[in-house]
C-alpha atoms as a PDB file:
ATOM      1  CA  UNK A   1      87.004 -85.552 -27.092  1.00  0.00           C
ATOM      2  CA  UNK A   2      89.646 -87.380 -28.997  1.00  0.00           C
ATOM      3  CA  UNK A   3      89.371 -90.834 -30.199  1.00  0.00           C
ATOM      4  CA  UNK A   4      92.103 -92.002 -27.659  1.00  0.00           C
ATOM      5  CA  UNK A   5      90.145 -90.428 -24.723  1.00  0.00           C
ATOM      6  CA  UNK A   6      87.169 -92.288 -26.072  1.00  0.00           C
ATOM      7  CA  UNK A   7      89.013 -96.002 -26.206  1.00  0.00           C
ATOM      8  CA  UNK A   8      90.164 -95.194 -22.644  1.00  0.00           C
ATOM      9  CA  UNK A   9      86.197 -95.046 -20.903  1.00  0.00           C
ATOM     10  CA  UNK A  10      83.333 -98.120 -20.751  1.00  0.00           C
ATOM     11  CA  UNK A  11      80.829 -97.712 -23.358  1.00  0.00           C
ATOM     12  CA  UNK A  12      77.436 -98.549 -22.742  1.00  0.00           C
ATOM     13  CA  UNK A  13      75.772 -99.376 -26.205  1.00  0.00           C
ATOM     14  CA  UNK A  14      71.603 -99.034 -25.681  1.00  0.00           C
ATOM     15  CA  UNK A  15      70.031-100.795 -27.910  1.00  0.00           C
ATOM     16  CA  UNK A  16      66.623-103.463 -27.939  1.00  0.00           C
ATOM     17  CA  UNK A  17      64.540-101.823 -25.310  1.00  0.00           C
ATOM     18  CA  UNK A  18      60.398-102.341 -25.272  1.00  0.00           C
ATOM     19  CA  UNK A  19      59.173-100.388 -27.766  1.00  0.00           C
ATOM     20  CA  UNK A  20      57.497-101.603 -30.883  1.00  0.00           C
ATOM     21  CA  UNK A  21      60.678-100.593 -32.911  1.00  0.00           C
ATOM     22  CA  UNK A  22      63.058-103.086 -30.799  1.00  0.00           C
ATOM     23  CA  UNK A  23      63.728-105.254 -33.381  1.00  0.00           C
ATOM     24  CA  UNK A  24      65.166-102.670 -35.297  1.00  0.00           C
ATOM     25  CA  UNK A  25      66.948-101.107 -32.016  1.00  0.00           C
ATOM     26  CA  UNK A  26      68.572-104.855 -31.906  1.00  0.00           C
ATOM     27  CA  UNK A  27      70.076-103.965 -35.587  1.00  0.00           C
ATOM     28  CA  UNK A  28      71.044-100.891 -35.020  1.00  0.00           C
ATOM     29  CA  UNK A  29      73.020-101.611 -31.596  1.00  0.00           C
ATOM     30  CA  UNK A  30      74.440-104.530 -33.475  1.00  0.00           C
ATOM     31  CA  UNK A  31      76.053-101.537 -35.955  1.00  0.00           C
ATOM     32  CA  UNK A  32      76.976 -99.489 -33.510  1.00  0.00           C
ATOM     33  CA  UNK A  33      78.835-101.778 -30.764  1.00  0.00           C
ATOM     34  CA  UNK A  34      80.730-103.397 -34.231  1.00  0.00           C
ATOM     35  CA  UNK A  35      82.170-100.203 -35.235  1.00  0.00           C
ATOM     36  CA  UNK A  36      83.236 -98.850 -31.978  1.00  0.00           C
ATOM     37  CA  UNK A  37      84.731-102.032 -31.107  1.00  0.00           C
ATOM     38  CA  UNK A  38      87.000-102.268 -34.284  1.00  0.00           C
ATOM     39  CA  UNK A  39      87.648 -98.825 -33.362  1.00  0.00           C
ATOM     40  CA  UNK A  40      89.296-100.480 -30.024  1.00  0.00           C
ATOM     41  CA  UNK A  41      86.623 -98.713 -27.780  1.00  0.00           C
ATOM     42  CA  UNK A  42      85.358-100.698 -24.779  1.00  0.00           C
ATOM     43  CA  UNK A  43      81.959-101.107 -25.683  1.00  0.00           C
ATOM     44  CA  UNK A  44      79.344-103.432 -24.526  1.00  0.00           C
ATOM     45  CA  UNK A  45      76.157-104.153 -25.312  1.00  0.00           C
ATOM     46  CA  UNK A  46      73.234-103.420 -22.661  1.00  0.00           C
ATOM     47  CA  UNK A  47      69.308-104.069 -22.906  1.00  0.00           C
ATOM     48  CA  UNK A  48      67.186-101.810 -20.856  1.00  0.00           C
ATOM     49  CA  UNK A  49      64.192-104.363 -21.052  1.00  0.00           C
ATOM     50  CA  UNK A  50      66.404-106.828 -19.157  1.00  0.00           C
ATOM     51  CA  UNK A  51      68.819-104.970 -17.076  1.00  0.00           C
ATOM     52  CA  UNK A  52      68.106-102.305 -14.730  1.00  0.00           C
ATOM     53  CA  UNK A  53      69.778 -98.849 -15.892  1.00  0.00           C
ATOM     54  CA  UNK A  54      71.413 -98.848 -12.319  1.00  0.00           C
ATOM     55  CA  UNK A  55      73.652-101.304 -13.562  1.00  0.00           C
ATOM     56  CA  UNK A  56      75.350 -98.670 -15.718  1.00  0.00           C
ATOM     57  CA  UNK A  57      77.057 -96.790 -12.671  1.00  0.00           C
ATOM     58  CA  UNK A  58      77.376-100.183 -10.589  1.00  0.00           C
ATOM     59  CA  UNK A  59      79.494-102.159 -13.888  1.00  0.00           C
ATOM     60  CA  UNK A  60      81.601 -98.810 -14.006  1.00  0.00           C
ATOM     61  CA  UNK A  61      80.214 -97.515 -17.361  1.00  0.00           C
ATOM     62  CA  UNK A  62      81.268 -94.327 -18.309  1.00  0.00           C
ATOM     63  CA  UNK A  63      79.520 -93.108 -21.365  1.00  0.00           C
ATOM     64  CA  UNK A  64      76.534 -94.568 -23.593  1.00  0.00           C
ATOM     65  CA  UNK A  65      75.440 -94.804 -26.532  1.00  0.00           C
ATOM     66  CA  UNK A  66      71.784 -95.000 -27.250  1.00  0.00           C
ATOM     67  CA  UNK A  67      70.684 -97.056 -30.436  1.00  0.00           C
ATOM     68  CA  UNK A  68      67.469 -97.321 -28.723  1.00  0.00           C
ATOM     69  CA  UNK A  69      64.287 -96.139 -31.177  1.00  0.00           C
ATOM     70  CA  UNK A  70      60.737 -94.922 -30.006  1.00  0.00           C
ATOM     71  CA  UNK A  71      59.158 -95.454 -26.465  1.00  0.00           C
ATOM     72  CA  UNK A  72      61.434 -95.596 -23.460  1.00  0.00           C
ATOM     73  CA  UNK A  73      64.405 -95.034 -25.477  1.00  0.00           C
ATOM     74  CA  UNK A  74      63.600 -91.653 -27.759  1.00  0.00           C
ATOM     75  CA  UNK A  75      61.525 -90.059 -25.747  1.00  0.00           C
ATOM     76  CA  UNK A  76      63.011 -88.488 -23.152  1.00  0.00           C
ATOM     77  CA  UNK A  77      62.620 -91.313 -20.575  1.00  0.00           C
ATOM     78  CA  UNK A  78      66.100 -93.021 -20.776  1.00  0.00           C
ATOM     79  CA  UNK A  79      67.906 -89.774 -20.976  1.00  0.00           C
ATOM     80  CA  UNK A  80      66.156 -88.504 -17.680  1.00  0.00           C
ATOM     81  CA  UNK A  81      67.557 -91.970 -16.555  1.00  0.00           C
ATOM     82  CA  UNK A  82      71.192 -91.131 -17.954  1.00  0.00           C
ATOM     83  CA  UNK A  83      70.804 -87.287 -16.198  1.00  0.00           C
ATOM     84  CA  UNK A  84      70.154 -88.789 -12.907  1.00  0.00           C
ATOM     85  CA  UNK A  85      72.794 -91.228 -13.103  1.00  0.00           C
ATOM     86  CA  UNK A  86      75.217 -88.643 -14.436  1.00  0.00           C
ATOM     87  CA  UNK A  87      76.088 -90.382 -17.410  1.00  0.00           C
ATOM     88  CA  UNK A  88      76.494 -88.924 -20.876  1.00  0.00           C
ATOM     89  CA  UNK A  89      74.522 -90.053 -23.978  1.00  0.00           C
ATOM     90  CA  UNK A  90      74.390 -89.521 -26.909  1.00  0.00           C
ATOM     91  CA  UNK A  91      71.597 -87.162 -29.014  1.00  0.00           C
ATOM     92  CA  UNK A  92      69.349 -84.651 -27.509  1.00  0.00           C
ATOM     93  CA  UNK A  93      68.651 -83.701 -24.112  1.00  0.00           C
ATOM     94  CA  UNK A  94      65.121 -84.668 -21.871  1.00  0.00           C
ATOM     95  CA  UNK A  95      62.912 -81.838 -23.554  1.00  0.00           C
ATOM     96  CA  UNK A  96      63.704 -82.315 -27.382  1.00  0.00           C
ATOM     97  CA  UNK A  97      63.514 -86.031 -26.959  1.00  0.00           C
ATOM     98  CA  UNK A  98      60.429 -85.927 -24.974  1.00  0.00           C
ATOM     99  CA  UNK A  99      59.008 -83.130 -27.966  1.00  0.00           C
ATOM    100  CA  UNK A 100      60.194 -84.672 -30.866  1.00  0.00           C
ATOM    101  CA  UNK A 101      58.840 -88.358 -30.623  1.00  0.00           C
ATOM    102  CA  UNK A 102      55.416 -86.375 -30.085  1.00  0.00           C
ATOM    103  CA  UNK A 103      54.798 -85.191 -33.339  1.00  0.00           C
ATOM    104  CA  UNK A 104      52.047 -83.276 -32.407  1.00  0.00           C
ATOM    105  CA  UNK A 105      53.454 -81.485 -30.279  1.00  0.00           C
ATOM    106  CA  UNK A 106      56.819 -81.081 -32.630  1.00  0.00           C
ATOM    107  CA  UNK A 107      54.285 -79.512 -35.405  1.00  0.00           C
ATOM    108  CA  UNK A 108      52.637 -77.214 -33.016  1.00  0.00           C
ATOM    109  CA  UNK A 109      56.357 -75.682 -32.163  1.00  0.00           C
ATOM    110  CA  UNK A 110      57.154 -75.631 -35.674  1.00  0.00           C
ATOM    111  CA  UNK A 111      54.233 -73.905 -36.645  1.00  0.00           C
ATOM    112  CA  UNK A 112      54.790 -71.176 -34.031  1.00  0.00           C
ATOM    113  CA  UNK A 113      57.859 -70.687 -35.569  1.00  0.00           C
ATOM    114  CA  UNK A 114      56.817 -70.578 -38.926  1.00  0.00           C
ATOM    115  CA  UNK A 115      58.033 -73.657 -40.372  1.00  0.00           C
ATOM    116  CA  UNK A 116      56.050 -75.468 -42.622  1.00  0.00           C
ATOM    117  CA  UNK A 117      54.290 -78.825 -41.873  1.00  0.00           C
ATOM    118  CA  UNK A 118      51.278 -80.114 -43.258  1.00  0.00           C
ATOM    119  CA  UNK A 119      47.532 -79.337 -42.438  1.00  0.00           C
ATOM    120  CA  UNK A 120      46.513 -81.626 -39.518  1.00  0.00           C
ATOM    121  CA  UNK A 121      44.221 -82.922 -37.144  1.00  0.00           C
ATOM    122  CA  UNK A 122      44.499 -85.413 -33.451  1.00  0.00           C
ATOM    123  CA  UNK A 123      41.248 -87.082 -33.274  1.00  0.00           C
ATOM    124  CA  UNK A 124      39.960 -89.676 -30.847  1.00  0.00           C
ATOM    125  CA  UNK A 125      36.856 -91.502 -32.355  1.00  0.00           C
ATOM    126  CA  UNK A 126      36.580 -93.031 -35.600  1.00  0.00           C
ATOM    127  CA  UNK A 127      33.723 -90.542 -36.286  1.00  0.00           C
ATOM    128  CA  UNK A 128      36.288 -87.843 -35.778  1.00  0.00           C
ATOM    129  CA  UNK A 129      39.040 -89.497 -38.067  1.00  0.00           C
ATOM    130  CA  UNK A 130      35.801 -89.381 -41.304  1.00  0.00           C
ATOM    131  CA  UNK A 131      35.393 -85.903 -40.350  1.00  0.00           C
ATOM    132  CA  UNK A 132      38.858 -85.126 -40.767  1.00  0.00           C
ATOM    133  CA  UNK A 133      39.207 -86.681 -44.222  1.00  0.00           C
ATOM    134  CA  UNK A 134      36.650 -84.790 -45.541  1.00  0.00           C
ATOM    135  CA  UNK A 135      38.669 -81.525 -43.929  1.00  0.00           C
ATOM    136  CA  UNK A 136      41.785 -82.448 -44.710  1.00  0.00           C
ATOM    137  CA  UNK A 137      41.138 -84.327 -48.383  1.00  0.00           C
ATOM    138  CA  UNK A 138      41.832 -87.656 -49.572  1.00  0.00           C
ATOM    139  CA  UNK A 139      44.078 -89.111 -49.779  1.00  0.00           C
ATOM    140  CA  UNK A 140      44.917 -88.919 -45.750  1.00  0.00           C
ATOM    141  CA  UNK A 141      47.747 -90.250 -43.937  1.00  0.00           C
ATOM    142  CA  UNK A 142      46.675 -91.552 -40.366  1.00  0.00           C
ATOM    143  CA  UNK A 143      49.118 -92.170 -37.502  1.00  0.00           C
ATOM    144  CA  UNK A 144      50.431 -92.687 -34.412  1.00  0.00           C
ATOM    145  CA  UNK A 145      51.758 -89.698 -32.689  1.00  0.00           C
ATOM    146  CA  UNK A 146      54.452 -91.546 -30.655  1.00  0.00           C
ATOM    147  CA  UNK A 147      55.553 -93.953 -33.127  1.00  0.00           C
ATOM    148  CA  UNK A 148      58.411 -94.041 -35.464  1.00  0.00           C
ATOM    149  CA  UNK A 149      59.508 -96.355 -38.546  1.00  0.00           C
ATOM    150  CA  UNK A 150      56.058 -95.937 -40.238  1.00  0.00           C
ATOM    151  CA  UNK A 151      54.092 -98.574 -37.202  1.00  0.00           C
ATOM    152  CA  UNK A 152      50.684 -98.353 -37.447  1.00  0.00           C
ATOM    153  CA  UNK A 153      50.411 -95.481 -40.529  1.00  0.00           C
ATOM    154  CA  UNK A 154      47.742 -95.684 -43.161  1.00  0.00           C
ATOM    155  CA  UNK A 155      46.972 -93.989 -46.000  1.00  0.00           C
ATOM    156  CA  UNK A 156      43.259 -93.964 -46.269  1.00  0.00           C
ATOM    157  CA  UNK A 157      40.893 -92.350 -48.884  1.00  0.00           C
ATOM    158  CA  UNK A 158      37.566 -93.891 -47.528  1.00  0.00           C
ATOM    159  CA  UNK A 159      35.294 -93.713 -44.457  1.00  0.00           C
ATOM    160  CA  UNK A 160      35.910 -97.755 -43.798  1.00  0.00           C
ATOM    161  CA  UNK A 161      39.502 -96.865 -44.273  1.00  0.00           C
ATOM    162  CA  UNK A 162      39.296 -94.333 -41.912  1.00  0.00           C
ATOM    163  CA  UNK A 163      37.341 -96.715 -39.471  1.00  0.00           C
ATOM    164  CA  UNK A 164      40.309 -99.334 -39.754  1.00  0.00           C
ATOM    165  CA  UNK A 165      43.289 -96.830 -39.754  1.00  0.00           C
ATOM    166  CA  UNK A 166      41.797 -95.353 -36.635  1.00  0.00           C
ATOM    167  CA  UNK A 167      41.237 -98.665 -34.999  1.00  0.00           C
ATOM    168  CA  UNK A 168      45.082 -99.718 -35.951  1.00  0.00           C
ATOM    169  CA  UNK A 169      46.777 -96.754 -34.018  1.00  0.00           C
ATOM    170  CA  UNK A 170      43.989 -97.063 -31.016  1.00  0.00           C
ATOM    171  CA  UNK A 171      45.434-100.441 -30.712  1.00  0.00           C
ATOM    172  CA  UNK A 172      49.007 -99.639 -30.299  1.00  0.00           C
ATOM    173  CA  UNK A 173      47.681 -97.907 -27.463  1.00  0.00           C
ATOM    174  CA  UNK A 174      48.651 -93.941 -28.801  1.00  0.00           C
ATOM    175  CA  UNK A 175      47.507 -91.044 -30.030  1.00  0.00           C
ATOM    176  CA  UNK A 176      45.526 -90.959 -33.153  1.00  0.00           C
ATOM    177  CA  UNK A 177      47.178 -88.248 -35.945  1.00  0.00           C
ATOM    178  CA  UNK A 178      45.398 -87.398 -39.399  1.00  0.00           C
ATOM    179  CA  UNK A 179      47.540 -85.404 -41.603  1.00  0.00           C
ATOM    180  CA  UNK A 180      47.364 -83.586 -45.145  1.00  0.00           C
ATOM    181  CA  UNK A 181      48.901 -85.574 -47.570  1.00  0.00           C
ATOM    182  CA  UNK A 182      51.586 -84.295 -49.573  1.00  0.00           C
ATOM    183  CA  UNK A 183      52.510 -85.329 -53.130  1.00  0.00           C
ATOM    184  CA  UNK A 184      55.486 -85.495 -53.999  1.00  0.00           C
ATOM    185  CA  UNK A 185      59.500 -85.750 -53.803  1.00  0.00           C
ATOM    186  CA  UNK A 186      59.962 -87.677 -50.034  1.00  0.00           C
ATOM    187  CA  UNK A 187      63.603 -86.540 -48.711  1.00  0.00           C
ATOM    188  CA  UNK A 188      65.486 -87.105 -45.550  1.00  0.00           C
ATOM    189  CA  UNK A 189      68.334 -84.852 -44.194  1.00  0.00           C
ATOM    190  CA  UNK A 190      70.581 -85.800 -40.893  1.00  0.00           C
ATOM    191  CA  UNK A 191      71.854 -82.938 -39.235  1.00  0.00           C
ATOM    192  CA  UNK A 192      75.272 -83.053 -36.978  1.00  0.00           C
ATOM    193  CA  UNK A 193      76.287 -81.194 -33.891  1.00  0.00           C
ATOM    194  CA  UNK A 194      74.485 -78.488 -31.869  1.00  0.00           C
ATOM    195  CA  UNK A 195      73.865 -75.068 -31.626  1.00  0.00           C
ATOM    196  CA  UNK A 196      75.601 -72.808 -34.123  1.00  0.00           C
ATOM    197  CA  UNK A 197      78.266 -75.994 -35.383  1.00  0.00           C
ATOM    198  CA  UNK A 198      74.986 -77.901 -36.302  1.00  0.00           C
ATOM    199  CA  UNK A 199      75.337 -78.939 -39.995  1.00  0.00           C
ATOM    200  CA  UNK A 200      72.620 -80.597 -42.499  1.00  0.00           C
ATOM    201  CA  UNK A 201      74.689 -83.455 -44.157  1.00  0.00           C
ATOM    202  CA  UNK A 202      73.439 -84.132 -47.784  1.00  0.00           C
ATOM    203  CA  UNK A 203      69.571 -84.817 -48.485  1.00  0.00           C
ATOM    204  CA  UNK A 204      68.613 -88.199 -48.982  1.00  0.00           C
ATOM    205  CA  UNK A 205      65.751 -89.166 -52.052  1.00  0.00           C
ATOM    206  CA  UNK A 206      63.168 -91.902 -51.288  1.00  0.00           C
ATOM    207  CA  UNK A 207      62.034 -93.732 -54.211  1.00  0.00           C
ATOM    208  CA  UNK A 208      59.772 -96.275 -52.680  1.00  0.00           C
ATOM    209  CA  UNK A 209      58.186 -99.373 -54.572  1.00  0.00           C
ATOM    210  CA  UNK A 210      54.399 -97.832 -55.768  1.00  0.00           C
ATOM    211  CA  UNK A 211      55.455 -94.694 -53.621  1.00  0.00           C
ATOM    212  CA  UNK A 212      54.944 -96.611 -50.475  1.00  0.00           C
ATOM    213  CA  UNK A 213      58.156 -96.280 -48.437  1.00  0.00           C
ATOM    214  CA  UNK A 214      55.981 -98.432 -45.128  1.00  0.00           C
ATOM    215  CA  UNK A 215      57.955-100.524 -43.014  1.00  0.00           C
ATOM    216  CA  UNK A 216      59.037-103.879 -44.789  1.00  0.00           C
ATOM    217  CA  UNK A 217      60.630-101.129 -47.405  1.00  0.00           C
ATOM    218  CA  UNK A 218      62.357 -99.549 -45.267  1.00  0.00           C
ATOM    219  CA  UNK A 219      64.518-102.156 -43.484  1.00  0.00           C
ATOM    220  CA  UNK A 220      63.633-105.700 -45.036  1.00  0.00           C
ATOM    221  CA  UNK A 221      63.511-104.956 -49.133  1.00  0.00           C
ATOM    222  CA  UNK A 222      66.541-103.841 -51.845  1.00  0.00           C
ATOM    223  CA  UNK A 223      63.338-102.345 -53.854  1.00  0.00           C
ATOM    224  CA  UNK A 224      63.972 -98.743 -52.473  1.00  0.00           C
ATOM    225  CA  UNK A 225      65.902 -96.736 -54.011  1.00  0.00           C
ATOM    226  CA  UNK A 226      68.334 -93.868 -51.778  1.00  0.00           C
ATOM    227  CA  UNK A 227      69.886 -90.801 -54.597  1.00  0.00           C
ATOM    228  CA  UNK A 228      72.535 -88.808 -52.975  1.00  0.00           C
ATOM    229  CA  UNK A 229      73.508 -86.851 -54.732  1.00  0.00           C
ATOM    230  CA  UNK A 230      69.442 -86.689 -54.479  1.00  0.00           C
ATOM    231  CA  UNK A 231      69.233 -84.925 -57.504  1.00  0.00           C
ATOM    232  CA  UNK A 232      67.177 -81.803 -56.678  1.00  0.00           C
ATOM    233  CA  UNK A 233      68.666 -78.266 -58.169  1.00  0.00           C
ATOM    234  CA  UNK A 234      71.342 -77.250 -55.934  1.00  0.00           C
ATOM    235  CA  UNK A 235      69.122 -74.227 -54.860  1.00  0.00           C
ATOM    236  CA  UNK A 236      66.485 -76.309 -53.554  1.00  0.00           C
ATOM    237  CA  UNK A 237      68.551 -78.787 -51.466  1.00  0.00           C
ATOM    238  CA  UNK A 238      70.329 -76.227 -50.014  1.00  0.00           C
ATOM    239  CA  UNK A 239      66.715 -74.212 -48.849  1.00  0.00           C
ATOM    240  CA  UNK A 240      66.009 -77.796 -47.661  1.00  0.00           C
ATOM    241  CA  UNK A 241      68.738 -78.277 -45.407  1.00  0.00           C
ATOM    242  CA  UNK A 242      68.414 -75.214 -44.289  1.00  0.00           C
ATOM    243  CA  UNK A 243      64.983 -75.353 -43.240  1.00  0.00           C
ATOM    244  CA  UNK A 244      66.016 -78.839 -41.527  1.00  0.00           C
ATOM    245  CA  UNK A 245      68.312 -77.228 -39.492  1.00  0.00           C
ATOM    246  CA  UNK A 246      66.042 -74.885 -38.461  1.00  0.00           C
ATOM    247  CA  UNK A 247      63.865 -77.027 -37.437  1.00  0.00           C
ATOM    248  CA  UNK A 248      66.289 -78.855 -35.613  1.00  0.00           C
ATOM    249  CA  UNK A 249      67.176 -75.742 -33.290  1.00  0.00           C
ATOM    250  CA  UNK A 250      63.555 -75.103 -32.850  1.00  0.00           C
ATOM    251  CA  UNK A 251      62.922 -78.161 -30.752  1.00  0.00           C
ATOM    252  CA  UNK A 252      66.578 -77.622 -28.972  1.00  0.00           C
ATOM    253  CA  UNK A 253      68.128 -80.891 -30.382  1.00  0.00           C
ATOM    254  CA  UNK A 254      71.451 -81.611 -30.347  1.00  0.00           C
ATOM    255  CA  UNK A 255      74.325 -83.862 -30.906  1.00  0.00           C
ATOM    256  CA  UNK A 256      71.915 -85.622 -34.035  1.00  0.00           C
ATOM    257  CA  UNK A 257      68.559 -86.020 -35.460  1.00  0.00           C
ATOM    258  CA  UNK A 258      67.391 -86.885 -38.833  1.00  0.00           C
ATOM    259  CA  UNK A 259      64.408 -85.444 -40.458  1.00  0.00           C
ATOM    260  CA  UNK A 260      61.855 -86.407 -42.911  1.00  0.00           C
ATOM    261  CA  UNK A 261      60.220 -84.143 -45.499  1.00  0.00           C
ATOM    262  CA  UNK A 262      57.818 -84.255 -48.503  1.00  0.00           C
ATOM    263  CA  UNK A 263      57.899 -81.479 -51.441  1.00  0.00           C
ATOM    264  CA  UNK A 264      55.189 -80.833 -53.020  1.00  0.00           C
ATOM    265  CA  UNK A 265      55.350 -81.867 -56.438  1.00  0.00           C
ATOM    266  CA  UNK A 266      53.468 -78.495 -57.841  1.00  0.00           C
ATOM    267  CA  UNK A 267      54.580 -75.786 -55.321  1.00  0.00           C
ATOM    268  CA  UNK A 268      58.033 -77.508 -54.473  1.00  0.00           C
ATOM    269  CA  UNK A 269      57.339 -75.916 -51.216  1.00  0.00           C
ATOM    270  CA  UNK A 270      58.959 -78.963 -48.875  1.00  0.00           C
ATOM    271  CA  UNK A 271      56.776 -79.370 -45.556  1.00  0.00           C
ATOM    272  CA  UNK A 272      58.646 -80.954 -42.426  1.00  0.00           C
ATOM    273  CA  UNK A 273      56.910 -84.202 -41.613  1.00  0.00           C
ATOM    274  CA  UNK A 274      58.664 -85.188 -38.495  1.00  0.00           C
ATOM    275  CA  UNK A 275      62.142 -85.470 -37.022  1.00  0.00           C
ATOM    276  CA  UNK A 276      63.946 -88.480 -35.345  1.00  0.00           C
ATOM    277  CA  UNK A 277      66.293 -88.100 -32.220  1.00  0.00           C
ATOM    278  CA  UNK A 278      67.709 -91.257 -32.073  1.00  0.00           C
ATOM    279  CA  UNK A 279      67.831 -92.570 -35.486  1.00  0.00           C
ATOM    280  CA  UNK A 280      68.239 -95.965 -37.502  1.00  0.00           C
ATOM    281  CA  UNK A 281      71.725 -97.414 -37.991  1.00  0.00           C
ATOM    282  CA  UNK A 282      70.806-100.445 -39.879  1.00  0.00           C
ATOM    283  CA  UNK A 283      72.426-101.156 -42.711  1.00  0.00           C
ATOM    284  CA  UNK A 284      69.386 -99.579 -44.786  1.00  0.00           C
ATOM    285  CA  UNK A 285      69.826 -96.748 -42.740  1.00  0.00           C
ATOM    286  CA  UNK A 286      70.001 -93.043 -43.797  1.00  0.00           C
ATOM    287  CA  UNK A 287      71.842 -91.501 -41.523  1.00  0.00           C
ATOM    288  CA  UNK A 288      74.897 -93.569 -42.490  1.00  0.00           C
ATOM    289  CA  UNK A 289      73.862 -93.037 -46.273  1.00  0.00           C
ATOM    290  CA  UNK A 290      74.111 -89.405 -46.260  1.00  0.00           C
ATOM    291  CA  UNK A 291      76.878 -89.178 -43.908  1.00  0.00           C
ATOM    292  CA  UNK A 292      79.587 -91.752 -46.446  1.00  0.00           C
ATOM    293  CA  UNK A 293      78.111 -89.265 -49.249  1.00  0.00           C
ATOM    294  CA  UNK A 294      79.740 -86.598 -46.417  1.00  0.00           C
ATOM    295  CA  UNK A 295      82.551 -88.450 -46.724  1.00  0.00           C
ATOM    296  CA  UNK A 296      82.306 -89.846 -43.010  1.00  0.00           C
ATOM    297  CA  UNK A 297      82.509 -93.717 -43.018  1.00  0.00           C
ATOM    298  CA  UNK A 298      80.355 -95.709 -40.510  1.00  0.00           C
ATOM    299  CA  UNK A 299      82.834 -96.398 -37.696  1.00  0.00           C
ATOM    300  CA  UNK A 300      83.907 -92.806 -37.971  1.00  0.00           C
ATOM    301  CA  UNK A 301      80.718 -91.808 -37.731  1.00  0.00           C
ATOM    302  CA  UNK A 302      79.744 -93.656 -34.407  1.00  0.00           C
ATOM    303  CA  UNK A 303      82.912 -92.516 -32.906  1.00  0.00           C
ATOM    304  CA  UNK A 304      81.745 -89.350 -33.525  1.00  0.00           C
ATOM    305  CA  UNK A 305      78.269 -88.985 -31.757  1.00  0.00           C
ATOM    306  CA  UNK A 306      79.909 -91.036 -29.071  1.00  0.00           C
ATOM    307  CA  UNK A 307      82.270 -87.732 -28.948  1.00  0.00           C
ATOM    308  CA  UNK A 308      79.633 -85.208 -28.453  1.00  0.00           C
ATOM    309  CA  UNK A 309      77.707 -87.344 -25.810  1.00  0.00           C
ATOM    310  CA  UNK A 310      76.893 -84.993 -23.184  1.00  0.00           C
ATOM    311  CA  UNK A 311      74.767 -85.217 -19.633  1.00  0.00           C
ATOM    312  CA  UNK A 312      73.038 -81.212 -18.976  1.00  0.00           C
ATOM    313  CA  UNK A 313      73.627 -81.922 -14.824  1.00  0.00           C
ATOM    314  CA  UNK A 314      77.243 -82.456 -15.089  1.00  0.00           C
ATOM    315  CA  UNK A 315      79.800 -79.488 -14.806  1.00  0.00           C
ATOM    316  CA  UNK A 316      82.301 -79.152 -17.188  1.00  0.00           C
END
């Protein structure tokens, strides 16, 4: 669709929702509606936690755009929403959403497919979580299995660390995750389009403060350092963005995702840690990092998701 068909329909920007990420959501709609409105699009910006979604059809929106991050906005929920209502959105469909923000489930796929994610174990006593340190080795990275921006992860190398890491994620109401750690080079790569025009844009290099890229780093600190050019051999960051992409067609994603990988710093073998279907576009986000590296400013960049929005119940 053509940037003049796209200034011609109602936009519907999704962003704040009621997940522990809305905050974020809130900064990432802000982004969003911005661009495409300098762009002369006719968007708007609409809450789900404080309007009903049937208001979409009923105001006369025509398309959305979903800045929304984690539960009832990345995980298949609101896009079952948008199907029903016959609205296109943009990112993946109900099934890859509803996969990927499970990343249990997303390594299980991957590792029937062959692609490489690190040694894990879903536990549901604290008991279990000590058991699975001593399986897995210290150090340990502990988790939620339905949460995104680093919420609720620990890296624990005790048995009272495991006690409190497992008592964290329990409280957030979710699925306990303990996972190999991998040492290493932490990378990022967003992929574009679907199917066979899919394309890995340039990997991203995290250089956290003390290696610890958690949640204040990410969005609220200049300490962390982003290289793209990322500075891996050529070789390597190629294998890596192919491997993304893979792993992007294995859970049927489309439209965009961005995922998150560690390389291990003897092997250099990278292991896919987890892959977001609805990612950040803060102004410390990656996906509009890698994609100006691409060449492809911001606004550009939102008009083009909003492009390939898509709805799987409506005929072409």
């Amino acid at each position: 669709m053509s940037p003049f068909d796209l200034k011609n329909e109602k936009v519907a920007v999704l962003m704040g929702g009621s997940s522990a990420e809305r905050e974020v959501s809130l900064m990432s709609g802000s982004g969003v509606l911005q661009a495409l409105q300098s762009l002369g699009v006719q968007a708007h910006p609409f809450d789900p936690s404080e309007r009903d979604l049937a208001e979409l059809k009923k105001e006369g929106f025509t398309r959305c755009f979903i800045a929304l991050h984690g539960r009832f906005g990345e995980d298949g929920t609101v896009q079952g929403a948008l199907e029903l209502l016959g609205l296109p959105y943009t990112g993946s469909g109900v099934m890859a959403s509803a996969i990927a923000i499970d990343k249990i489930m997303t390594k299980h796929i991957w590792r029937a497919d062959g692609l490489p994610t690190p040694a894990w174990k879903k536990v549901d006593s604290a008991a279990a979580t000590c058991a699975a340190l001593a399986e897995l080795g210290s150090p340990m990275i502990v988790k939620p299995a339905r949460e995104g921006s680093t919420i609720g992860l620990t890296k624990v190398t005790s048995v009272e660390q495991c006690v409190e890491a497992f008592n964290l994620v329990m409280s957030l109401g979710d699925d306990v995750l303990c996972e190999q750690f991998i040492a290493g080079d932490e990378v990022t790569v967003p992929v574009l389009g679907s199917g066979a025009q899919a394309q890995a844009l340039p990997v991203i290099r995290i250089v956290a403060p003390d290696g610890n890229y958690d949640y204040q780093n990410k969005y609220f600190t200049d300490s962390t350092q982003y290289l793209v050019p990322c500075g891996l051999p050529a070789g390597e960051e190629a294998h890596i963005q192919q491997l993304v992409l893979e792993a992007y067609k294995s859970l049927g994603c489309r439209g965009w995702a961005r995922a998150d990988v560690m390389i291990d710093a003897s092997t250099r073998k990278p292991y896919l840690l987890e892959i977001n279907t609805a990612p950040g576009m803060t102004s410390h986000s990656l996906v509009p990092m890698s994609a100006k590296a691409a060449g492809i400013n911001y606004p550009a960049l939102c008009l083009q998701l909003l492009g390939m929005a898509s709805n799987d119940y409506l005929k072409p």
